[in-house]
PDB file of N, CA and C in Angstrom:
ATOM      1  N   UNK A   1      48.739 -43.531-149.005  1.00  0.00           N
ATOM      2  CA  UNK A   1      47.405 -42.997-149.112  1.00  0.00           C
ATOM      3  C   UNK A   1      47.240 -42.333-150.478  1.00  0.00           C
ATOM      4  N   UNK A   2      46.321 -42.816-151.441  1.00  0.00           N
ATOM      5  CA  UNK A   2      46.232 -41.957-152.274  1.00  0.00           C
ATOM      6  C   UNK A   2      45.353 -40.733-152.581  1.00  0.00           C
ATOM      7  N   UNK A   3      45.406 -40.371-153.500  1.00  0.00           N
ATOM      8  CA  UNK A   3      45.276 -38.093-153.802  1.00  0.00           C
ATOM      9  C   UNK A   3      44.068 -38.096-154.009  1.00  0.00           C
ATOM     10  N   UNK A   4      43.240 -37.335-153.004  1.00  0.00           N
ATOM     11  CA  UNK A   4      41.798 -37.197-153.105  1.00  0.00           C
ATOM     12  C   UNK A   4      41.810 -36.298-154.586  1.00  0.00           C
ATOM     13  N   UNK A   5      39.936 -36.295-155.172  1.00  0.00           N
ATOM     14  CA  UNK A   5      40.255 -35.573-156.534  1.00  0.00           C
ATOM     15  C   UNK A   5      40.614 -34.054-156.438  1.00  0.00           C
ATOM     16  N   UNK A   6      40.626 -34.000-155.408  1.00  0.00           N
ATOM     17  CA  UNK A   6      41.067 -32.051-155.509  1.00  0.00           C
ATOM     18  C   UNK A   6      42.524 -31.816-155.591  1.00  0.00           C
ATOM     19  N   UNK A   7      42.959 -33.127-155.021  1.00  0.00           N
ATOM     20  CA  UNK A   7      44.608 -33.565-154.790  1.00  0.00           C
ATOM     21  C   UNK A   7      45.195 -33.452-155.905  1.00  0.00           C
ATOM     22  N   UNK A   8      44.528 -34.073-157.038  1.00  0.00           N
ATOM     23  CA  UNK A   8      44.626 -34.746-158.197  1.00  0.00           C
ATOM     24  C   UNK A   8      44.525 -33.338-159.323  1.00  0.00           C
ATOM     25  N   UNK A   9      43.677 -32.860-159.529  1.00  0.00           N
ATOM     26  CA  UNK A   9      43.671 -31.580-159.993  1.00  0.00           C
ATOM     27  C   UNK A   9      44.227 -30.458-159.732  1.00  0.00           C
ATOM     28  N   UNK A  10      45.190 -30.400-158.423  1.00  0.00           N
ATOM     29  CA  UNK A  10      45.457 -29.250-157.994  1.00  0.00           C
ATOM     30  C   UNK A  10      47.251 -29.555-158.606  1.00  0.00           C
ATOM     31  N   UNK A  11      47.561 -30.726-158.365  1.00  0.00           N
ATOM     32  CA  UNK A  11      48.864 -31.160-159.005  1.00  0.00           C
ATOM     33  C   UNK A  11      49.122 -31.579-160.287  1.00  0.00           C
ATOM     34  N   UNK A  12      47.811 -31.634-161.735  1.00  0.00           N
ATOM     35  CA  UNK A  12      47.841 -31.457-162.546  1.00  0.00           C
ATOM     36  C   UNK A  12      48.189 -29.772-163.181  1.00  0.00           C
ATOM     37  N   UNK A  13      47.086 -28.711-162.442  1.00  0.00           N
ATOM     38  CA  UNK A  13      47.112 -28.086-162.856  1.00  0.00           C
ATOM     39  C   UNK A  13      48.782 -27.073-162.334  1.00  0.00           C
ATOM     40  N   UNK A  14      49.428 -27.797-161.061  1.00  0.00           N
ATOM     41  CA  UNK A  14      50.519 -27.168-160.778  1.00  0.00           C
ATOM     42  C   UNK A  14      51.233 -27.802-161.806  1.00  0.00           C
ATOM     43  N   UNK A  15      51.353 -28.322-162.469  1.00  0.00           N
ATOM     44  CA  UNK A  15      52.773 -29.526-163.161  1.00  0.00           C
ATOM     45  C   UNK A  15      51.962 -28.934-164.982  1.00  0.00           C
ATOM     46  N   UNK A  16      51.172 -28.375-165.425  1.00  0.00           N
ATOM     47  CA  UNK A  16      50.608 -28.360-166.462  1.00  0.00           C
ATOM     48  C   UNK A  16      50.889 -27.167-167.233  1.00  0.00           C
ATOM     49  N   UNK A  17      50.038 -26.465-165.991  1.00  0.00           N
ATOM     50  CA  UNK A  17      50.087 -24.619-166.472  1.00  0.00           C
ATOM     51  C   UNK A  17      50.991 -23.921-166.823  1.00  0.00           C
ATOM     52  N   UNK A  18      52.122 -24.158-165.799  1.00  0.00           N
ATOM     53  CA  UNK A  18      53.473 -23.293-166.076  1.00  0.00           C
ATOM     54  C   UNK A  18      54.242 -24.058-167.653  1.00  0.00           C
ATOM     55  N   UNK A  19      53.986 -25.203-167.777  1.00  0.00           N
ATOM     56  CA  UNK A  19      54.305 -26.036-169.068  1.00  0.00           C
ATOM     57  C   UNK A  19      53.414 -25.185-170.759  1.00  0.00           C
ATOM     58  N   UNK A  20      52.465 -24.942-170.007  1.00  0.00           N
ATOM     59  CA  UNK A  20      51.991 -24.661-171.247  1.00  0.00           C
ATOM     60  C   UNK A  20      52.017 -22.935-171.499  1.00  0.00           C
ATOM     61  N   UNK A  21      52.081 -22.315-170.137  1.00  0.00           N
ATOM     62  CA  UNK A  21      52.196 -20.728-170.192  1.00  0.00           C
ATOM     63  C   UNK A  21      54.203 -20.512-171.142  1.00  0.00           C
ATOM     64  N   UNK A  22      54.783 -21.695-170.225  1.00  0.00           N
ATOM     65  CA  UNK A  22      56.112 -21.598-171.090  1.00  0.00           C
ATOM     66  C   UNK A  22      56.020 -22.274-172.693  1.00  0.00           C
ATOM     67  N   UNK A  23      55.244 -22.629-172.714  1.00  0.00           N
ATOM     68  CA  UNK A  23      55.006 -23.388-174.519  1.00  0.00           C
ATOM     69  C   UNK A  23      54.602 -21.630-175.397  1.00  0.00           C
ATOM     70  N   UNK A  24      53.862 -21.557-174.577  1.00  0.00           N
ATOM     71  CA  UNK A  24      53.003 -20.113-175.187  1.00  0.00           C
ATOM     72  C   UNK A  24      53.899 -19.071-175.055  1.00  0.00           C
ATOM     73  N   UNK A  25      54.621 -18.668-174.402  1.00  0.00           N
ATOM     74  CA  UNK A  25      55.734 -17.991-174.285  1.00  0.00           C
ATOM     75  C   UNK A  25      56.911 -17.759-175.728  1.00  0.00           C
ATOM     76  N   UNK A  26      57.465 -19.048-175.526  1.00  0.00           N
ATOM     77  CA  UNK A  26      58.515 -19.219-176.466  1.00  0.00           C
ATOM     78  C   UNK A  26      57.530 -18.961-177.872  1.00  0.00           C
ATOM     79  N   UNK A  27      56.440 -19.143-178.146  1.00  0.00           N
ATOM     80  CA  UNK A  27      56.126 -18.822-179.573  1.00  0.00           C
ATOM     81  C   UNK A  27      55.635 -17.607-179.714  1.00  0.00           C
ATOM     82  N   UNK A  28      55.562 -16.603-178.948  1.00  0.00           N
ATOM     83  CA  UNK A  28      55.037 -15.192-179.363  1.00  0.00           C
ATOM     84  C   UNK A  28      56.094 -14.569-178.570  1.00  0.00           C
ATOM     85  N   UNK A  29      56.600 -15.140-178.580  1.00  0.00           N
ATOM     86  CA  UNK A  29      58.552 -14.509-178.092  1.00  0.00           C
ATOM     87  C   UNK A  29      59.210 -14.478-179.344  1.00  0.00           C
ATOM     88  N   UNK A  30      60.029 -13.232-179.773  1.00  0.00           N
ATOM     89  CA  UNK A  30      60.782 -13.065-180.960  1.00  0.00           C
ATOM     90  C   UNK A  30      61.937 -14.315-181.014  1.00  0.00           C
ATOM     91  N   UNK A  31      62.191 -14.542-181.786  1.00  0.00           N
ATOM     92  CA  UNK A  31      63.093 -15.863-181.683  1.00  0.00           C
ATOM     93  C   UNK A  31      64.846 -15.392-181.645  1.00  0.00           C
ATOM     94  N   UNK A  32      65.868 -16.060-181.007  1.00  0.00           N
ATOM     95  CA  UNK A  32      66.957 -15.933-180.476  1.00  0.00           C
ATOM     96  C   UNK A  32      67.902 -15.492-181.527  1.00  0.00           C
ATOM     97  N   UNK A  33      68.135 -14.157-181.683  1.00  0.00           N
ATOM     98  CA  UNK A  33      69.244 -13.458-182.334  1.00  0.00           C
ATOM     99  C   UNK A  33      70.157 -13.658-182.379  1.00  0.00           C
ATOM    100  N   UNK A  34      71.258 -13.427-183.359  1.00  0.00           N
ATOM    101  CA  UNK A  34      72.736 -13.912-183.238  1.00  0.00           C
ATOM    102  C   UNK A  34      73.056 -12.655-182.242  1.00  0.00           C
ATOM    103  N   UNK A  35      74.180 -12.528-181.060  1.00  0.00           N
ATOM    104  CA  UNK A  35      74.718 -11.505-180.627  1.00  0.00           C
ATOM    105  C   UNK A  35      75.163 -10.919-181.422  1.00  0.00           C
ATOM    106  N   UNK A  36      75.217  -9.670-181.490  1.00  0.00           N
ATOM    107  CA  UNK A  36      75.924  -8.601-181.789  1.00  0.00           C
ATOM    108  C   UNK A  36      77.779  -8.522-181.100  1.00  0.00           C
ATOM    109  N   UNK A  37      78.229  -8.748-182.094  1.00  0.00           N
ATOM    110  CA  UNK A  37      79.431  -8.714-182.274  1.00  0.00           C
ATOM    111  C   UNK A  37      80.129  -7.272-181.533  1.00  0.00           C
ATOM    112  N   UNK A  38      80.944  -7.261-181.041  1.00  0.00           N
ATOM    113  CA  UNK A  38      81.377  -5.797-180.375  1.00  0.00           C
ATOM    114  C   UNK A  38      82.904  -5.571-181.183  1.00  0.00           C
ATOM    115  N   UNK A  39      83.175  -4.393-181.152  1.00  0.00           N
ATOM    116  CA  UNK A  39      84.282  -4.183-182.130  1.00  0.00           C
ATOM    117  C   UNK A  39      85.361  -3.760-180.609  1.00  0.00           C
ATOM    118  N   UNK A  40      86.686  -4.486-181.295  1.00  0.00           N
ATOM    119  CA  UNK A  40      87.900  -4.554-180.602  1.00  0.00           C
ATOM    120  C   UNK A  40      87.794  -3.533-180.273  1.00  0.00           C
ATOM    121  N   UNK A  41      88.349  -3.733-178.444  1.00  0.00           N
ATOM    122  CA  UNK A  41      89.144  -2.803-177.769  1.00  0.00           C
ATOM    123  C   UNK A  41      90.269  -1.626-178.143  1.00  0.00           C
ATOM    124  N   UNK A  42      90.289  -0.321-178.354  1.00  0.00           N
ATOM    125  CA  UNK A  42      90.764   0.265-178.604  1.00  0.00           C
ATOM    126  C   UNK A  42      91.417   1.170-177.104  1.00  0.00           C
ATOM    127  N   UNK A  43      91.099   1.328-176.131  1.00  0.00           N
ATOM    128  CA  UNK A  43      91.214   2.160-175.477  1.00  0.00           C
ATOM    129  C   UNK A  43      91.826   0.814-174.588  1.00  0.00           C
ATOM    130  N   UNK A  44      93.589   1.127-174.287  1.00  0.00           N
ATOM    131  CA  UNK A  44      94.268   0.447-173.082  1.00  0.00           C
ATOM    132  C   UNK A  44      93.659   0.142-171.913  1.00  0.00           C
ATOM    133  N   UNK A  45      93.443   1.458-171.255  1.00  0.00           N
ATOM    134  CA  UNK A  45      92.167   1.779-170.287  1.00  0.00           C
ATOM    135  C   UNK A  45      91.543   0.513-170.000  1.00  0.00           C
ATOM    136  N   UNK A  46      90.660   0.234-170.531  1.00  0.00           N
ATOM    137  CA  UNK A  46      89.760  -1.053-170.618  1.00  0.00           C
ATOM    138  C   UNK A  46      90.357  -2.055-170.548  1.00  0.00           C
ATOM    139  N   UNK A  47      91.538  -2.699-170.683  1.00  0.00           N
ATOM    140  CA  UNK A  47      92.199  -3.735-170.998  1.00  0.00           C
ATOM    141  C   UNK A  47      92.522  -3.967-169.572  1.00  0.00           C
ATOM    142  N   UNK A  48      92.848  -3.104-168.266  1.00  0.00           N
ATOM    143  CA  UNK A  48      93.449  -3.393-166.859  1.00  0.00           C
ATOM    144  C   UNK A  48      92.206  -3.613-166.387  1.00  0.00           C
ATOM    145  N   UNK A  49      92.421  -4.039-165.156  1.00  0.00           N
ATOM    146  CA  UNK A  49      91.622  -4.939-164.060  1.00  0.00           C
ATOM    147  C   UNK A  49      91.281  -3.754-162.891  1.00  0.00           C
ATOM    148  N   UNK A  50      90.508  -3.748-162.843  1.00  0.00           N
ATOM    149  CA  UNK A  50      89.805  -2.317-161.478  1.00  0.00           C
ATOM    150  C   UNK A  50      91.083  -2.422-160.652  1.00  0.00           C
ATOM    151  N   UNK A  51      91.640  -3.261-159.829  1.00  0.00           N
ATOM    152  CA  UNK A  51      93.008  -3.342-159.313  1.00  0.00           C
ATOM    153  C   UNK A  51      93.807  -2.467-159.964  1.00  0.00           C
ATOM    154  N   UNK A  52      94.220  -3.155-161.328  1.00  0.00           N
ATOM    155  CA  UNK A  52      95.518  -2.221-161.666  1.00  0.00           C
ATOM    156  C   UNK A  52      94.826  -0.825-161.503  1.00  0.00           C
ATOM    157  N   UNK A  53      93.430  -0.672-162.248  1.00  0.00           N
ATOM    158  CA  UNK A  53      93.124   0.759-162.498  1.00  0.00           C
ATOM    159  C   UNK A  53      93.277   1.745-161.306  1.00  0.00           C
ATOM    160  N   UNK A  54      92.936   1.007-160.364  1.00  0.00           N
ATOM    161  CA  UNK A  54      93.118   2.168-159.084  1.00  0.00           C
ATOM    162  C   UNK A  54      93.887   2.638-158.524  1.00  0.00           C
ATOM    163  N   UNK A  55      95.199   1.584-158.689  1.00  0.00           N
ATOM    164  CA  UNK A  55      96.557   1.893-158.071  1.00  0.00           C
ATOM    165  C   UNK A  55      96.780   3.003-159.335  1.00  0.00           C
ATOM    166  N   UNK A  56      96.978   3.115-160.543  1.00  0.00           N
ATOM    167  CA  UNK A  56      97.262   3.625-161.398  1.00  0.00           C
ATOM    168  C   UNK A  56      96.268   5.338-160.851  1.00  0.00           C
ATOM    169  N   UNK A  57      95.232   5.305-160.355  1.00  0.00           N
ATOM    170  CA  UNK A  57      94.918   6.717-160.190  1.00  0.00           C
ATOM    171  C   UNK A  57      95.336   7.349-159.394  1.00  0.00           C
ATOM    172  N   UNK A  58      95.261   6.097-158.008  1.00  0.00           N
ATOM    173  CA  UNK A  58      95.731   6.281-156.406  1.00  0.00           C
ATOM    174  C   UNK A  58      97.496   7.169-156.804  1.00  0.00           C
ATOM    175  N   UNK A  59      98.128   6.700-157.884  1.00  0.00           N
ATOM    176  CA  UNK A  59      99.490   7.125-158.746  1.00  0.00           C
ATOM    177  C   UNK A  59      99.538   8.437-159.235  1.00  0.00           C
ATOM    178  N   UNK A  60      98.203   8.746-159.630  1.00  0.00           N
ATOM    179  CA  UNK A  60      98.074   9.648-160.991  1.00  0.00           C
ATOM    180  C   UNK A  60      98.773   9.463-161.942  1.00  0.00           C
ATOM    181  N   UNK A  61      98.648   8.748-162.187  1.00  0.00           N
ATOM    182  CA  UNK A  61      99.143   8.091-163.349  1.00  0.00           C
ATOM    183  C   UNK A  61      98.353   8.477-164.899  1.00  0.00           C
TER     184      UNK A  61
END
């Protein structure tokens, strides 16, 4: 059976809009930054796994 015209317009404008709201988007969207680099781990601390870390408190360690 084919798409009466309301059929027809209602699945243009579903398949269209979000196409063009995302077109419009990406260009008044600041454009994609390099990450920011994070500076090496210094603190051991950080280096264990919530596991080790807890046994290590559960320790007092």
């Amino acid at each position: 059976m084919a798409l009466t015209i309301g059929e027809r317009v209602q699945r243009f404008l579903l398949v269209h809009v979000p196409r063009l709201l995302l077109a419009l988007f990406k260009l008044v969207s600041p454009g994609t930054k390099r990450p920011k680099h994070l500076p090496p781990i210094r603190n051991p601390l950080l280096t264990l796994s919530a596991v080790q870390l807890a046994e290590k408190i559960r320790r007092r360690e």
